[in-house]
PDB file of N, CA and C in Angstrom:
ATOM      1  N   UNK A   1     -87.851 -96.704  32.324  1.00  0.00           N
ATOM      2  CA  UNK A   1     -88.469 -96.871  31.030  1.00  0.00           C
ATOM      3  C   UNK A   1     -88.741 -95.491  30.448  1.00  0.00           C
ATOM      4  N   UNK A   2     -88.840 -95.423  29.056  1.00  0.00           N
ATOM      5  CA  UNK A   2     -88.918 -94.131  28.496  1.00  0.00           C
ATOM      6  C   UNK A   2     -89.989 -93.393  28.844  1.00  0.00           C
ATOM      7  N   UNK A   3     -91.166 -93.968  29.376  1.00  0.00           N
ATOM      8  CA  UNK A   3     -92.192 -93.255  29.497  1.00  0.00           C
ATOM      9  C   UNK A   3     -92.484 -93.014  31.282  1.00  0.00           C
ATOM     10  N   UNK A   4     -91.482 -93.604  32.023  1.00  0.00           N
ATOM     11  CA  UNK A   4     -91.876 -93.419  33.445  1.00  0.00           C
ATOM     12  C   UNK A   4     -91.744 -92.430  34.308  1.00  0.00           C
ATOM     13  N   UNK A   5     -92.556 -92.166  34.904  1.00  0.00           N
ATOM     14  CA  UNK A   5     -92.606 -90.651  35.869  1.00  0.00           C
ATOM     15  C   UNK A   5     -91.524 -91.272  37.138  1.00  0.00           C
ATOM     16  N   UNK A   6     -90.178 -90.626  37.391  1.00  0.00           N
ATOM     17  CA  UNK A   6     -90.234 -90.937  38.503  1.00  0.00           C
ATOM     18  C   UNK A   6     -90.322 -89.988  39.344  1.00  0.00           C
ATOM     19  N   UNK A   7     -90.776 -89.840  40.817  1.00  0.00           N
ATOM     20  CA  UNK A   7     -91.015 -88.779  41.499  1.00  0.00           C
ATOM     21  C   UNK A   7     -89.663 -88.082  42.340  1.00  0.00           C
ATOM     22  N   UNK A   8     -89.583 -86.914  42.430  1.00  0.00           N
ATOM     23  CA  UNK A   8     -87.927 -86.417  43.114  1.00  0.00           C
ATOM     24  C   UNK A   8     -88.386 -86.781  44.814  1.00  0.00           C
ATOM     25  N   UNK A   9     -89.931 -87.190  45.355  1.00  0.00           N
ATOM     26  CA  UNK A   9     -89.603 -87.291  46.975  1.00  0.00           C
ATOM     27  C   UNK A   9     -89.381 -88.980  46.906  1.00  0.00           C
ATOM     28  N   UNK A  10     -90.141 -89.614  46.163  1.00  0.00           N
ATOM     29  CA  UNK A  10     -89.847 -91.506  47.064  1.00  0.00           C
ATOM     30  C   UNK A  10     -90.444 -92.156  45.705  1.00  0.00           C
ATOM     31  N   UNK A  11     -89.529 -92.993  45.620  1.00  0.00           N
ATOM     32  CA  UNK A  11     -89.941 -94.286  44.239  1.00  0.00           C
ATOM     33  C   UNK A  11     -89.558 -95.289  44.959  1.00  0.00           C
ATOM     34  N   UNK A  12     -89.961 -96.397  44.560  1.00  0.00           N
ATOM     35  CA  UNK A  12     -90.032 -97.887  45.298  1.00  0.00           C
ATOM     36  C   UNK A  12     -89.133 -98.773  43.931  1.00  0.00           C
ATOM     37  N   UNK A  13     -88.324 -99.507  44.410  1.00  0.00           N
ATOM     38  CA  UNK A  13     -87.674-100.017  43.917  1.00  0.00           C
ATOM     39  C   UNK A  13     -87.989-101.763  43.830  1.00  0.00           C
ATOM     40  N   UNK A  14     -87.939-102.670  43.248  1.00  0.00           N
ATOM     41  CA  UNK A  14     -88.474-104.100  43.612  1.00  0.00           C
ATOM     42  C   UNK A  14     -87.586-105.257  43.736  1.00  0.00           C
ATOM     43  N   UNK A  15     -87.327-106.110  44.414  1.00  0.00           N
ATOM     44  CA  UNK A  15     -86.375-106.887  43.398  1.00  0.00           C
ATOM     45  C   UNK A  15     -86.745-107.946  42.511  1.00  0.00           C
ATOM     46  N   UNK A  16     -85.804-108.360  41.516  1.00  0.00           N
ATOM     47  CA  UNK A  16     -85.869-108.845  40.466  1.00  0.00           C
ATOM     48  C   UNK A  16     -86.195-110.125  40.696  1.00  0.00           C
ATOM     49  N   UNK A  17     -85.195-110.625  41.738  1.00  0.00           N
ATOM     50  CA  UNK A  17     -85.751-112.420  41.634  1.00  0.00           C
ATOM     51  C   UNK A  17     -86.406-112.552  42.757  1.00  0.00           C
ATOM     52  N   UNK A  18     -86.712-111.803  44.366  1.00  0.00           N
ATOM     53  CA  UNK A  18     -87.593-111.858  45.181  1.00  0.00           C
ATOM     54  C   UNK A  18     -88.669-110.698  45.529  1.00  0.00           C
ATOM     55  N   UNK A  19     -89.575-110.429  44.592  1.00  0.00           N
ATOM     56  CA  UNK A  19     -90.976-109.464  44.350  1.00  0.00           C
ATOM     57  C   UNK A  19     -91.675-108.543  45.731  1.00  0.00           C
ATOM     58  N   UNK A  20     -91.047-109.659  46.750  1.00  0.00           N
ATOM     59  CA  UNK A  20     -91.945-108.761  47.943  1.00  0.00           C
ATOM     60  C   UNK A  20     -90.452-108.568  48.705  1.00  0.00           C
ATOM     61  N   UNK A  21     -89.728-108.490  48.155  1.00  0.00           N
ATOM     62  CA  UNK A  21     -88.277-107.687  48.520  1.00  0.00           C
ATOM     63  C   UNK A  21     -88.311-106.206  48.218  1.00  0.00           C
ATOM     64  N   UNK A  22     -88.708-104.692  48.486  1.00  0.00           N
ATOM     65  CA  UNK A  22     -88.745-103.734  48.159  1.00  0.00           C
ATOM     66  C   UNK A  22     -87.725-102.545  49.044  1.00  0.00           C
ATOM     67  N   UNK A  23     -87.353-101.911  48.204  1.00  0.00           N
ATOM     68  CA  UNK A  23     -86.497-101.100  49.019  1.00  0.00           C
ATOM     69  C   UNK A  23     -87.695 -99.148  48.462  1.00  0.00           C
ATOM     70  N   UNK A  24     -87.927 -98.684  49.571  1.00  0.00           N
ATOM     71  CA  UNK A  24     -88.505 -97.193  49.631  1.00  0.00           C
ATOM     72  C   UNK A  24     -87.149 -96.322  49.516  1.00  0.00           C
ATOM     73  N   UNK A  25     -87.208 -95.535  48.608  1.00  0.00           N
ATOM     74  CA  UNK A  25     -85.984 -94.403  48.379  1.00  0.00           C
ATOM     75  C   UNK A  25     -86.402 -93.114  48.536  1.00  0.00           C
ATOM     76  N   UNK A  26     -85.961 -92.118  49.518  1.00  0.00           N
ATOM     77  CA  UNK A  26     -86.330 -90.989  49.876  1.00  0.00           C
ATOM     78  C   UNK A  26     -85.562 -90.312  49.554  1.00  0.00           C
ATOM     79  N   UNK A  27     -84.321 -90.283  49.314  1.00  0.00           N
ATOM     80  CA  UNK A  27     -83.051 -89.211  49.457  1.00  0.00           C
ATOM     81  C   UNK A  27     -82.071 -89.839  48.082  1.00  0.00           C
ATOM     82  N   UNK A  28     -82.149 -89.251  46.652  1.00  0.00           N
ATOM     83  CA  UNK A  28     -81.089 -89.706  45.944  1.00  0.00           C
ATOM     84  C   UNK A  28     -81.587 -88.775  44.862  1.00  0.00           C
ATOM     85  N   UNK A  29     -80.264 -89.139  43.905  1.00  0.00           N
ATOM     86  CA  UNK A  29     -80.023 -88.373  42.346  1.00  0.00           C
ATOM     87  C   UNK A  29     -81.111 -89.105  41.489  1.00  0.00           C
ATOM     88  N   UNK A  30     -81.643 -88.096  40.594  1.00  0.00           N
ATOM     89  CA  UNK A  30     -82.005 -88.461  39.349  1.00  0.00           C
ATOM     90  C   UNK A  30     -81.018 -88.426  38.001  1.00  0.00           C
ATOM     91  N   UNK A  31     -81.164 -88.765  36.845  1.00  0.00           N
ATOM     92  CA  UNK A  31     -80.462 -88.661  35.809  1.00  0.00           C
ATOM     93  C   UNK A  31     -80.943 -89.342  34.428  1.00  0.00           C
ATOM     94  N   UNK A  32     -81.126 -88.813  33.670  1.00  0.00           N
ATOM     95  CA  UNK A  32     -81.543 -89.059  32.163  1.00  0.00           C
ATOM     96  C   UNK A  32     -80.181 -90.672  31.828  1.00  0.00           C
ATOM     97  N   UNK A  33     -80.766 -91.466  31.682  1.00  0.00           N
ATOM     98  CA  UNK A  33     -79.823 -92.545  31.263  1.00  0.00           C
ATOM     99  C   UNK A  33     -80.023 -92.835  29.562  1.00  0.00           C
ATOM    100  N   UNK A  34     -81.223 -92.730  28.919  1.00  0.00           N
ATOM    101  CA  UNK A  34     -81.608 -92.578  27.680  1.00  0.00           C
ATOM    102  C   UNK A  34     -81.637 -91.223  26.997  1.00  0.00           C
ATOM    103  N   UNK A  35     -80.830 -90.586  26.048  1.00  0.00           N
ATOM    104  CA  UNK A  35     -81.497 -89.912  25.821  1.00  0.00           C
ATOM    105  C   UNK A  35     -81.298 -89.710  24.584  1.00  0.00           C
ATOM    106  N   UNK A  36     -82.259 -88.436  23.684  1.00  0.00           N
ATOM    107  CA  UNK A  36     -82.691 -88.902  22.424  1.00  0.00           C
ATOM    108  C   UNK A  36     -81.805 -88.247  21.587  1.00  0.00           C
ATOM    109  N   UNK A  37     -81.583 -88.978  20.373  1.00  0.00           N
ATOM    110  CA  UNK A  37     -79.946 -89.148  19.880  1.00  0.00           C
ATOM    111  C   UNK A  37     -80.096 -88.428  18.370  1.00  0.00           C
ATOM    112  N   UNK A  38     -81.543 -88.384  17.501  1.00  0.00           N
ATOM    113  CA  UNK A  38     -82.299 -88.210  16.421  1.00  0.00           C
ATOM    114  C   UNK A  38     -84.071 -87.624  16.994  1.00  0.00           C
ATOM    115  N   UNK A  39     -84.393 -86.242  16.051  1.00  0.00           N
ATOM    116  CA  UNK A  39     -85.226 -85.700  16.588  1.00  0.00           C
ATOM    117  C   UNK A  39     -86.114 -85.449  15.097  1.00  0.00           C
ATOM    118  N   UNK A  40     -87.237 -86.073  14.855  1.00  0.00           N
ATOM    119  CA  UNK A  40     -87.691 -85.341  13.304  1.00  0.00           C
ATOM    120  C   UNK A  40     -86.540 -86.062  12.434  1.00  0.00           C
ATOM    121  N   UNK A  41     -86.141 -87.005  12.548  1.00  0.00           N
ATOM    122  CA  UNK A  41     -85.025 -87.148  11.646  1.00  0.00           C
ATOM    123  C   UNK A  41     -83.815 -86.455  11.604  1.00  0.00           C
ATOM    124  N   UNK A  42     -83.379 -85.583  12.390  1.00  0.00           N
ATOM    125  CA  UNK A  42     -82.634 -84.917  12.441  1.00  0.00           C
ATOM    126  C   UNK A  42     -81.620 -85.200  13.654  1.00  0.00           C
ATOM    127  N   UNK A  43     -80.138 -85.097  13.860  1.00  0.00           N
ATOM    128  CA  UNK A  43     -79.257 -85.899  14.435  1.00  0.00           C
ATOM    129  C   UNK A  43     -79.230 -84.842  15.553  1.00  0.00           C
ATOM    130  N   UNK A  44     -79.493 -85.013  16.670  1.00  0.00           N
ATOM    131  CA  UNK A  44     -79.984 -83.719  18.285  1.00  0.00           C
ATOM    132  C   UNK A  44     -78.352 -83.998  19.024  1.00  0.00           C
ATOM    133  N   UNK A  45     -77.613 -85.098  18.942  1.00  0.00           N
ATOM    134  CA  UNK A  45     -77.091 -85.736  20.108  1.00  0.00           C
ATOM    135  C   UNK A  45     -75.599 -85.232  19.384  1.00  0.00           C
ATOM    136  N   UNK A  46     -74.998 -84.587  21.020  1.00  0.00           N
ATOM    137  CA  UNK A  46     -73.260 -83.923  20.461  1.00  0.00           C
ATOM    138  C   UNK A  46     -72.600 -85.173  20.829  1.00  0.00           C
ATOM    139  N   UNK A  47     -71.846 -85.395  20.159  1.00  0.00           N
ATOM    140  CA  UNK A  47     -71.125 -86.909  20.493  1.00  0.00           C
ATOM    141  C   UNK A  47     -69.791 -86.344  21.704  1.00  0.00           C
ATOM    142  N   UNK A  48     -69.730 -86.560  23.095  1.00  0.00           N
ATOM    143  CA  UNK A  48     -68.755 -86.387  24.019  1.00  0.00           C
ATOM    144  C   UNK A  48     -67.380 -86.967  22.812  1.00  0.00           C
ATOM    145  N   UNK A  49     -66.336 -86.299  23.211  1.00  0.00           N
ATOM    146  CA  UNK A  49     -65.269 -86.290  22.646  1.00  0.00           C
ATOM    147  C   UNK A  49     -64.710 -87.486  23.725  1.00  0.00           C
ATOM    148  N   UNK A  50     -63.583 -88.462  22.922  1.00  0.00           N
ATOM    149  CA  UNK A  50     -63.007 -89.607  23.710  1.00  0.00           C
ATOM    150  C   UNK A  50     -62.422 -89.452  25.189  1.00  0.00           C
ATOM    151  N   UNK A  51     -61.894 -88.174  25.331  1.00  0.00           N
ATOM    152  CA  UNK A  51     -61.544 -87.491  26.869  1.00  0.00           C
ATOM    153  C   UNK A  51     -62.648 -87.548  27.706  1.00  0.00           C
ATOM    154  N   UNK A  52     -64.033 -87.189  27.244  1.00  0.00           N
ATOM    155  CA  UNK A  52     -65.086 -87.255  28.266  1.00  0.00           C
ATOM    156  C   UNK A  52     -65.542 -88.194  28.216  1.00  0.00           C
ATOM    157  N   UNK A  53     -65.438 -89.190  27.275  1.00  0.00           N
ATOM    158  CA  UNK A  53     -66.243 -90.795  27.419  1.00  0.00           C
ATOM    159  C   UNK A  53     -65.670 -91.593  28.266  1.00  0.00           C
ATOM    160  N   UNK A  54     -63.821 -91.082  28.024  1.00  0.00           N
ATOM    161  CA  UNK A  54     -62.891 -91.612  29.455  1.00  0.00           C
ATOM    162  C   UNK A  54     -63.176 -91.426  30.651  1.00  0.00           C
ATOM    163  N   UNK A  55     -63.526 -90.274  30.849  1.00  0.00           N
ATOM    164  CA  UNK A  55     -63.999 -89.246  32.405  1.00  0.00           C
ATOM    165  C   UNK A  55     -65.165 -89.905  32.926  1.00  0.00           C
ATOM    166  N   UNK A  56     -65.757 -90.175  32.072  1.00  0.00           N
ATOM    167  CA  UNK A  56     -67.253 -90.529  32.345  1.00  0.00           C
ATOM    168  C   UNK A  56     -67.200 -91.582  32.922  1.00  0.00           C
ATOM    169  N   UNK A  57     -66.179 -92.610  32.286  1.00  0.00           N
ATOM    170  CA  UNK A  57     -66.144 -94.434  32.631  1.00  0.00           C
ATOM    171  C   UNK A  57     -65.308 -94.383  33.832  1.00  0.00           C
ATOM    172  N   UNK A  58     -64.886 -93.305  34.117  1.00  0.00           N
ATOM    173  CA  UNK A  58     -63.690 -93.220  35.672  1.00  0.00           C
ATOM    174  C   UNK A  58     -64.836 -93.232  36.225  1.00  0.00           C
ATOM    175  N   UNK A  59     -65.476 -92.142  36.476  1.00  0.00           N
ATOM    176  CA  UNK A  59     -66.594 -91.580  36.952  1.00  0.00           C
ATOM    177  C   UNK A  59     -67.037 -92.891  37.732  1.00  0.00           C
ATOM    178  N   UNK A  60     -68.001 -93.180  36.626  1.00  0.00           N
ATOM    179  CA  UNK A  60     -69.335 -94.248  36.964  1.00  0.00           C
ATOM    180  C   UNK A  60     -68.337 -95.346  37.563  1.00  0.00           C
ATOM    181  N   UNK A  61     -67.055 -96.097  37.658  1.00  0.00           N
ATOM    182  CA  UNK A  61     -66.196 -96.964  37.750  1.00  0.00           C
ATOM    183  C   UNK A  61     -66.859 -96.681  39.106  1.00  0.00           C
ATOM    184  N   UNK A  62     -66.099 -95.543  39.935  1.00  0.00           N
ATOM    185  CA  UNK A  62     -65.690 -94.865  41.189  1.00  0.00           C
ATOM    186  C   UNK A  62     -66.940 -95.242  42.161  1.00  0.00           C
ATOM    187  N   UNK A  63     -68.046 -95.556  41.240  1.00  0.00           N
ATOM    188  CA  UNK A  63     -69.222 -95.416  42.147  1.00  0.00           C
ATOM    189  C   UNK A  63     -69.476 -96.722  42.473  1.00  0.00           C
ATOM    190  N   UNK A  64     -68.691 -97.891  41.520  1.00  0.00           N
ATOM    191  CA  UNK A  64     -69.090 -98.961  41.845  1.00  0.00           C
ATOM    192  C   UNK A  64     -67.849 -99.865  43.521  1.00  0.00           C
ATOM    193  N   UNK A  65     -68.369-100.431  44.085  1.00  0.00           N
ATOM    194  CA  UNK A  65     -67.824-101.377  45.527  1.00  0.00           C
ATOM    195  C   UNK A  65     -66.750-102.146  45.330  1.00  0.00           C
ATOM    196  N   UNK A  66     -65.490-102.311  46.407  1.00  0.00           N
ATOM    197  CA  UNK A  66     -64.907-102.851  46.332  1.00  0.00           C
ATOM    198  C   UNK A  66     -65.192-104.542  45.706  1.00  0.00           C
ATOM    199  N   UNK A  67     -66.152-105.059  46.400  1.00  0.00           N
ATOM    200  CA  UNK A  67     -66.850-106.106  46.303  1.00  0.00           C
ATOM    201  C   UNK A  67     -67.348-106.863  45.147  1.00  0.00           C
ATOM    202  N   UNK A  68     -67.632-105.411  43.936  1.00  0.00           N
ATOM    203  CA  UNK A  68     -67.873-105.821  42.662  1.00  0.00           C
ATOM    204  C   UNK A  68     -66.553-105.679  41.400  1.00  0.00           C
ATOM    205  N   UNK A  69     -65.868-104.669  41.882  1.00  0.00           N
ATOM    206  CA  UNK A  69     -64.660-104.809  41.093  1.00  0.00           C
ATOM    207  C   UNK A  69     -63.647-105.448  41.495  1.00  0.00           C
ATOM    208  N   UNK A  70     -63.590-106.261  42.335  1.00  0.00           N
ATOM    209  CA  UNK A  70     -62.478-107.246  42.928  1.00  0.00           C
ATOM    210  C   UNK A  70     -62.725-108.496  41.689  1.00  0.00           C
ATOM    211  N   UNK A  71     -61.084-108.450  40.972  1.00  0.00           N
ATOM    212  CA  UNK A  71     -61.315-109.563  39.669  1.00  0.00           C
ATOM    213  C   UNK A  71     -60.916-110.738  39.758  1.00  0.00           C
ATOM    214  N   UNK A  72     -60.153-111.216  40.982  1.00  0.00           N
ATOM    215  CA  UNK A  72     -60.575-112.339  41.620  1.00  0.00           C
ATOM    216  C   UNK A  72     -61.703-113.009  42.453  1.00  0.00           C
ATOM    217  N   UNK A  73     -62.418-112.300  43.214  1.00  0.00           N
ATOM    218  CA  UNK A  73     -63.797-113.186  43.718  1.00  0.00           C
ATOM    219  C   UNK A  73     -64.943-111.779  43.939  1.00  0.00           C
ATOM    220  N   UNK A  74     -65.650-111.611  42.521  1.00  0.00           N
ATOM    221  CA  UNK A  74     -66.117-110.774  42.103  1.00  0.00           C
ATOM    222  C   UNK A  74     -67.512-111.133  43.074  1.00  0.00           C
ATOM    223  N   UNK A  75     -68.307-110.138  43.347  1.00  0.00           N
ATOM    224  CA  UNK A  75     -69.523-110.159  43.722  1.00  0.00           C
ATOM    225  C   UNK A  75     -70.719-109.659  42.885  1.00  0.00           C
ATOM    226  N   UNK A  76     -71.973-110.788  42.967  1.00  0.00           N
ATOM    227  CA  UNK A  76     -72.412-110.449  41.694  1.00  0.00           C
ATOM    228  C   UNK A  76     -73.576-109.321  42.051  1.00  0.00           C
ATOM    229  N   UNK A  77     -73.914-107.832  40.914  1.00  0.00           N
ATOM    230  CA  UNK A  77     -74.225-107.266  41.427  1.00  0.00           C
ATOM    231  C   UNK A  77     -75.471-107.023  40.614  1.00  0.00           C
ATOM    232  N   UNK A  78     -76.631-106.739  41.474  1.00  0.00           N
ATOM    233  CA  UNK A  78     -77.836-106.989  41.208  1.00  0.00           C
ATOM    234  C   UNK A  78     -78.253-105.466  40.889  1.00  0.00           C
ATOM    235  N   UNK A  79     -79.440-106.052  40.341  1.00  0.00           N
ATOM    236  CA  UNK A  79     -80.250-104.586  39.719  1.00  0.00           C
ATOM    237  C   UNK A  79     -81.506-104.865  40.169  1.00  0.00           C
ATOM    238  N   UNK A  80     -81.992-103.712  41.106  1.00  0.00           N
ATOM    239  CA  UNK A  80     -83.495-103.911  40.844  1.00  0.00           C
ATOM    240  C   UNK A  80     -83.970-103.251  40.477  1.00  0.00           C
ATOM    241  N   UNK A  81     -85.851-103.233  39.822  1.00  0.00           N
ATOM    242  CA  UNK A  81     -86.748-102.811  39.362  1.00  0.00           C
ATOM    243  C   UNK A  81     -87.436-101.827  39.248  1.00  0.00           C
ATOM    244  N   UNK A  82     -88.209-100.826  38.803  1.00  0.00           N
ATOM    245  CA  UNK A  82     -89.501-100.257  39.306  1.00  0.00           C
ATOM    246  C   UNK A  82     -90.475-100.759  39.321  1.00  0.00           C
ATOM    247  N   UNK A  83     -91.340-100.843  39.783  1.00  0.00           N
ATOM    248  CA  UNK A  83     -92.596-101.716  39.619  1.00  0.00           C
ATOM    249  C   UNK A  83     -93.151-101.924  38.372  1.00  0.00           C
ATOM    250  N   UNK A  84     -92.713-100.789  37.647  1.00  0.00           N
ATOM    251  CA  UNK A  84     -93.699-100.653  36.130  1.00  0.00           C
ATOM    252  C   UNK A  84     -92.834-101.683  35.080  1.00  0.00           C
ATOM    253  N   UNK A  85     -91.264-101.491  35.465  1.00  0.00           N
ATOM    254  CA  UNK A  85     -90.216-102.711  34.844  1.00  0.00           C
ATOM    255  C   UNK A  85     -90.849-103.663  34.925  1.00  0.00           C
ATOM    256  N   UNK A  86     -91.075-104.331  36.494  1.00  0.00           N
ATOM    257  CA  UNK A  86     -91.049-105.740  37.015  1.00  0.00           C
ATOM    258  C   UNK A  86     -92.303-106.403  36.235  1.00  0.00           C
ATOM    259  N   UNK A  87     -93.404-105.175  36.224  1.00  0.00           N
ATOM    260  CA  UNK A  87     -94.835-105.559  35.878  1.00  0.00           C
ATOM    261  C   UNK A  87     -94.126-106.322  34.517  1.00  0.00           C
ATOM    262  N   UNK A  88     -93.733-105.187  33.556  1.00  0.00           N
ATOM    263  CA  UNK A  88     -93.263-105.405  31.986  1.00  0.00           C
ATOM    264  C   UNK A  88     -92.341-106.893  31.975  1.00  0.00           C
ATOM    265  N   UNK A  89     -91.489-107.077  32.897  1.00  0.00           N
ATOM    266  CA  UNK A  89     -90.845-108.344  32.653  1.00  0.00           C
ATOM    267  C   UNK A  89     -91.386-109.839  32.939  1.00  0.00           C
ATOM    268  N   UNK A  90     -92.600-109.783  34.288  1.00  0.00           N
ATOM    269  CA  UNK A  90     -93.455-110.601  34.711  1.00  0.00           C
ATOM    270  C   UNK A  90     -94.328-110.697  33.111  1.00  0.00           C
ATOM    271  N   UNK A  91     -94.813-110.097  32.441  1.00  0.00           N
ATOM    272  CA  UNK A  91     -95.708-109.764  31.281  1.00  0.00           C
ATOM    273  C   UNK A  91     -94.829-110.580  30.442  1.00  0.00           C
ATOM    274  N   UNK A  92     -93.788-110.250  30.003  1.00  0.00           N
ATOM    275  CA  UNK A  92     -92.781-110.619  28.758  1.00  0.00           C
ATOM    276  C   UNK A  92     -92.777-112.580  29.019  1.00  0.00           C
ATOM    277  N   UNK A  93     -91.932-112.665  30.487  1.00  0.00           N
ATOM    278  CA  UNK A  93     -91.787-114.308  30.753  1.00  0.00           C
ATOM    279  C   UNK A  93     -93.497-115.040  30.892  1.00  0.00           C
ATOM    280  N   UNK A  94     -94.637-114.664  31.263  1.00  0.00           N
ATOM    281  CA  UNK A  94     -95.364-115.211  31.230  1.00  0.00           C
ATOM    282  C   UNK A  94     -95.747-115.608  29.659  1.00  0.00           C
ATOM    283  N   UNK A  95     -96.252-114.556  28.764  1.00  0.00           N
ATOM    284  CA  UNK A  95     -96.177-115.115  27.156  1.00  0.00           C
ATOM    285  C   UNK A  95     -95.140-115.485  26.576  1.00  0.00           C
ATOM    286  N   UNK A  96     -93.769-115.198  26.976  1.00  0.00           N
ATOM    287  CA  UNK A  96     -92.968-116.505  26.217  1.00  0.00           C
ATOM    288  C   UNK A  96     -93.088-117.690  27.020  1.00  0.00           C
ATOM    289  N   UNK A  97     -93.762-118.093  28.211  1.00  0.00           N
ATOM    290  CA  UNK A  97     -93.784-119.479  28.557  1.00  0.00           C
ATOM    291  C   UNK A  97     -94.907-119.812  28.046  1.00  0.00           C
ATOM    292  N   UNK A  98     -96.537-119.014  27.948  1.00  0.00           N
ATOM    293  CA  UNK A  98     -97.247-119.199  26.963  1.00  0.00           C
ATOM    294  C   UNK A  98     -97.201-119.753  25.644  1.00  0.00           C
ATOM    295  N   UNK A  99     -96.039-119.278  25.001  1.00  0.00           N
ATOM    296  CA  UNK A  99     -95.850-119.548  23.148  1.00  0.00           C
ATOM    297  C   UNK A  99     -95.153-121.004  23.428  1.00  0.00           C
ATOM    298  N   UNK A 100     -94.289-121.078  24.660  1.00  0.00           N
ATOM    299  CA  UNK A 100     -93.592-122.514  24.767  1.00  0.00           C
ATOM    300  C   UNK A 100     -94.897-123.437  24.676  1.00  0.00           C
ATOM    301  N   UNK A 101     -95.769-123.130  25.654  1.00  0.00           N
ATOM    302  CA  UNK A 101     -96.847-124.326  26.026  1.00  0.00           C
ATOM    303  C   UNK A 101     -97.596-124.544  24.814  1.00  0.00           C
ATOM    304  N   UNK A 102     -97.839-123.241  24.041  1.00  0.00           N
ATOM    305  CA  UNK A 102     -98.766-123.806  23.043  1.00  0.00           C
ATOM    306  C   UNK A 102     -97.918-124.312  21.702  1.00  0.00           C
ATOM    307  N   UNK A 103     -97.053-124.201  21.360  1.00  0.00           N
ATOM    308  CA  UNK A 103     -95.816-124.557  21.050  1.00  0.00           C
ATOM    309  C   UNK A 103     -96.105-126.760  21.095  1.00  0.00           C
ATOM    310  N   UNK A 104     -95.549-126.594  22.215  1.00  0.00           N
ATOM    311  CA  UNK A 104     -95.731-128.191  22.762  1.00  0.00           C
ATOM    312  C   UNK A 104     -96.935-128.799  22.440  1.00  0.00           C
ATOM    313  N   UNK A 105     -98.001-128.166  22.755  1.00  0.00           N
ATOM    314  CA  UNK A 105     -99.656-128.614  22.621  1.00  0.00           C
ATOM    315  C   UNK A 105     -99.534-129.157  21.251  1.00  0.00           C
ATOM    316  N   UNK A 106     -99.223-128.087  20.029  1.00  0.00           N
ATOM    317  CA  UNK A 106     -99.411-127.919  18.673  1.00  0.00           C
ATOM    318  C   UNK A 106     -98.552-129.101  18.447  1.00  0.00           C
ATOM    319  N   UNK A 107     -97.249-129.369  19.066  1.00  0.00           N
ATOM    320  CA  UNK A 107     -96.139-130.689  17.982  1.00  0.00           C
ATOM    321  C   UNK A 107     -96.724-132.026  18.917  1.00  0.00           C
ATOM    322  N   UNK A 108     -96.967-132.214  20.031  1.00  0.00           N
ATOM    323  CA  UNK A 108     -98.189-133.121  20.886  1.00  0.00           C
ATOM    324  C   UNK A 108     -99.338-133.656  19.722  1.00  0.00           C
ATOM    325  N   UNK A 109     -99.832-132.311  19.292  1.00  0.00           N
ATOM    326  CA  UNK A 109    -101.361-132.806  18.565  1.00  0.00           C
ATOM    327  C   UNK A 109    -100.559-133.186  17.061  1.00  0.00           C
ATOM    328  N   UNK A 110     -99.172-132.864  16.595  1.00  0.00           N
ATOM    329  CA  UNK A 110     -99.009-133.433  15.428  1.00  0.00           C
ATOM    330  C   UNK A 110     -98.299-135.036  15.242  1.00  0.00           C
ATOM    331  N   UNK A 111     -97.838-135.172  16.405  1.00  0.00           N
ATOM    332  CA  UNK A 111     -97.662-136.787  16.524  1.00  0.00           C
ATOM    333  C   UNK A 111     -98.810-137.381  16.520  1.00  0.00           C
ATOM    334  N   UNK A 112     -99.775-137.088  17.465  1.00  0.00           N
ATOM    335  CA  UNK A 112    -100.905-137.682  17.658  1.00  0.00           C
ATOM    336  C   UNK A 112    -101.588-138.324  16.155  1.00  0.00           C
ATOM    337  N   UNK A 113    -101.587-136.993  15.468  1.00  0.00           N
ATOM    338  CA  UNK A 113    -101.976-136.900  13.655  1.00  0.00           C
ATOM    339  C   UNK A 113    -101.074-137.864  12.779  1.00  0.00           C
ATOM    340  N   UNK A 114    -100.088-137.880  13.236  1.00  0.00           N
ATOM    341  CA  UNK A 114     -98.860-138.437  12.376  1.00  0.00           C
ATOM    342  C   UNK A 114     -99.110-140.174  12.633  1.00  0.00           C
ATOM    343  N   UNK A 115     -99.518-140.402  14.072  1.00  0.00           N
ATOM    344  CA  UNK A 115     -99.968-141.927  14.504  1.00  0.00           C
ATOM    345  C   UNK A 115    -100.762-142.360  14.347  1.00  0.00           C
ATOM    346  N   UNK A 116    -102.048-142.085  13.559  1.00  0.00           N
ATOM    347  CA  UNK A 116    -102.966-142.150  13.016  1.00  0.00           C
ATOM    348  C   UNK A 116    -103.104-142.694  11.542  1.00  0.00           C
ATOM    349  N   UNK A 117    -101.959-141.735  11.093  1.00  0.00           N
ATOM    350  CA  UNK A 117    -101.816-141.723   9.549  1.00  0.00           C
ATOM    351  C   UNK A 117    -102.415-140.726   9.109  1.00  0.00           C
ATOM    352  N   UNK A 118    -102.383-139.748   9.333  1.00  0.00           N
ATOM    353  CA  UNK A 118    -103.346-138.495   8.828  1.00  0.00           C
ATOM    354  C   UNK A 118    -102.391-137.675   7.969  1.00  0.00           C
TER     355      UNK A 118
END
């Protein structure tokens, strides 16, 4: 996330669909995956020329497993979390199941009104 510290000795990673699944990371790369494109209004970001956007997609290709680029029986490949993500996405699905429930409550209480004759 744009605002997250991560640390260069150990970040904890979570997973997405089982929470007390965690993996501890001691030994790996960092790297800017966002970065800022307009500064003050003003355009900051050199656009890589089509040769390096190619290079780049070899690149990142190279890093991915036999397992996931096999295009007959692909393996599906998961992403997990930081805690501060997981918190943010646990946050997000709880109030949209919130707006569902009250949602329901509200067209519930307008039949109710409607059977009445109101």
């Amino acid at each position: 996330m744009h605002d997250e510290f991560i640390s260069r000795e150990h970040y904890t990673l979570v997973s997405d669909r089982d929470p007390w699944k965690k993996a501890e990371l001691n030994d790996y790369r960092l790297r800017e995956l966002q970065v800022p494109i307009f500064q003050k209004g003003k355009l900051i970001y050199q656009t890589p020329s089509l040769e390096e956007r190619k290079a780049y997609c070899e690149r990142e290709f190279q890093t991915l497993t036999d397992r996931i680029t096999d295009v007959r029986n692909p393996h599906t490949y998961y992403v997990d979390l930081s805690e501060k993500e997981k918190a943010l996405k646990d946050q997000l699905l709880f109030e949209t199941q919130l707006d569902v429930a009250k949602t329901r409550l509200e067209n519930q209480g307008n039949v109710y009104t409607k059977k009445r004759g109101n």
